[in-house]
C-alpha atoms as a PDB file:
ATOM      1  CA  UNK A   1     -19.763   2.918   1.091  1.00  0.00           C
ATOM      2  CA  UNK A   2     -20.946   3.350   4.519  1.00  0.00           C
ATOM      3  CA  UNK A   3     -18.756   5.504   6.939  1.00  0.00           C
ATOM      4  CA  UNK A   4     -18.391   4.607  10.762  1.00  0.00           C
ATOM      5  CA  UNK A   5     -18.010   7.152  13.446  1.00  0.00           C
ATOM      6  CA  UNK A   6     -14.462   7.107  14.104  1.00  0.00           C
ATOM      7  CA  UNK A   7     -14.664   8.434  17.687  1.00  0.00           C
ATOM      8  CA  UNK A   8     -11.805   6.067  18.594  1.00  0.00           C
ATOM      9  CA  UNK A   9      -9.788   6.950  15.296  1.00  0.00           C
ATOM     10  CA  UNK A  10      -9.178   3.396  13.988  1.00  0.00           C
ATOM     11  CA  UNK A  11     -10.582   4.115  10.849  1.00  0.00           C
ATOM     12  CA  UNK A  12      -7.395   7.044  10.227  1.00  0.00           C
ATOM     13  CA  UNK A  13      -4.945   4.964  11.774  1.00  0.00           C
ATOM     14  CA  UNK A  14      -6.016   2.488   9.134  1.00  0.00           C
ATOM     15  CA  UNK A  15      -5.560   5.035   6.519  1.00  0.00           C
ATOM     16  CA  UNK A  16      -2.765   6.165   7.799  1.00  0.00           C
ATOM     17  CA  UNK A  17      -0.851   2.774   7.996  1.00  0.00           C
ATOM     18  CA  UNK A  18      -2.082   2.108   4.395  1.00  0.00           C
ATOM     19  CA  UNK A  19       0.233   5.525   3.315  1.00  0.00           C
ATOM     20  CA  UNK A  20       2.813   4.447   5.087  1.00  0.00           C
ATOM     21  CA  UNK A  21       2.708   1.220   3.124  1.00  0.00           C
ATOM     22  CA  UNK A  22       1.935   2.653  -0.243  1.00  0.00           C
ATOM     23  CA  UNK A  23       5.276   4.835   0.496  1.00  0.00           C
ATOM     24  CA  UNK A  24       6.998   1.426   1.682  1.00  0.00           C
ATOM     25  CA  UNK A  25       6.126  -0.275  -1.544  1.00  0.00           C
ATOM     26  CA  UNK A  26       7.210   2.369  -3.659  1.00  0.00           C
ATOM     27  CA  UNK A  27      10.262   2.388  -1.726  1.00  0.00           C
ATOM     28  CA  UNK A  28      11.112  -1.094  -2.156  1.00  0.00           C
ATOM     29  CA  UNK A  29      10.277  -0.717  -6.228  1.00  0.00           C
ATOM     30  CA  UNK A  30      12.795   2.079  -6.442  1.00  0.00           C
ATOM     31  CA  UNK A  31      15.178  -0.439  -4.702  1.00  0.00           C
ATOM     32  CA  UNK A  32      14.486  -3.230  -6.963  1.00  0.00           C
ATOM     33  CA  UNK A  33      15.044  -1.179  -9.895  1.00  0.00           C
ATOM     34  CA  UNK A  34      18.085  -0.182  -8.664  1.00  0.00           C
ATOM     35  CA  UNK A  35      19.790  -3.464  -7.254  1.00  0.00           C
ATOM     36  CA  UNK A  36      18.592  -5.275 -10.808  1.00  0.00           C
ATOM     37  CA  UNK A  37      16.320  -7.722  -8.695  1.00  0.00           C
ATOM     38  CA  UNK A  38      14.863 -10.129 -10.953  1.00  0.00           C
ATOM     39  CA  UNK A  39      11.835  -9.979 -12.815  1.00  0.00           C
ATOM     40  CA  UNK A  40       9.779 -12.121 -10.781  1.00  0.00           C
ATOM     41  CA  UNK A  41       9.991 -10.516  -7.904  1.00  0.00           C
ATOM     42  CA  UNK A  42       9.279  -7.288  -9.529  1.00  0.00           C
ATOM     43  CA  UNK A  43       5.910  -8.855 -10.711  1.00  0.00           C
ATOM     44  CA  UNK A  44       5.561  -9.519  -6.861  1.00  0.00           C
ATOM     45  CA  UNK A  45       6.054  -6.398  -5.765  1.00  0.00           C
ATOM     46  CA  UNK A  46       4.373  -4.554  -8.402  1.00  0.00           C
ATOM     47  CA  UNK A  47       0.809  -7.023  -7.677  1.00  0.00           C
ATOM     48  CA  UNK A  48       1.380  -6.316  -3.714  1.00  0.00           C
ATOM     49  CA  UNK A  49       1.194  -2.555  -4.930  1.00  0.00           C
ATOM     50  CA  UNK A  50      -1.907  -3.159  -6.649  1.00  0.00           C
ATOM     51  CA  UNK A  51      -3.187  -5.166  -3.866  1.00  0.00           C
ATOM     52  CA  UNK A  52      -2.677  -2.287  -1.194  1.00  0.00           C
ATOM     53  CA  UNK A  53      -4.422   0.595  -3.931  1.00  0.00           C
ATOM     54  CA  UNK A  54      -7.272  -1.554  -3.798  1.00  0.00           C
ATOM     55  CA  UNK A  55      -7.475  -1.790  -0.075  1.00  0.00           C
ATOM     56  CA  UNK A  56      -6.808   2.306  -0.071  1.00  0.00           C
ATOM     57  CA  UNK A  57      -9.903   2.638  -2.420  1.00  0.00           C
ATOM     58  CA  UNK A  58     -11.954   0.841  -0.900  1.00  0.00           C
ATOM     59  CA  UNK A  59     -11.455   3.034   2.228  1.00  0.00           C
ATOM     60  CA  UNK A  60     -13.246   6.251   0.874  1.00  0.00           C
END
């Protein structure tokens, strides 16, 4: 993967919001567990997980 200068720091602000996200997510899983939200939207939040680890990976 090719890395960019960063002089402006978008590239760790991207990073950054993608933690913050991550740590939403898991957040709102805990919740779901917790308030017995139905399986479907589990599924949805689970693939949105999976959706933002592959945007984090792709950033390194």
């Amino acid at each position: 993967m090719r890395h960019y200068d960063d002089e402006d720091g978008t590239q760790a602000e991207i990073r950054e919001l993608i933690v913050e996200i991550k740590n939403d997510v898991e957040r709102l899983n805990i919740a779901a567990d917790q308030l017995e939200v139905p399986d479907d939207i589990k599924h949805m939040i689970a693939s949105l997980a999976d959706k933002i680890s592959g945007i984090s990976s792709l950033m390194h």
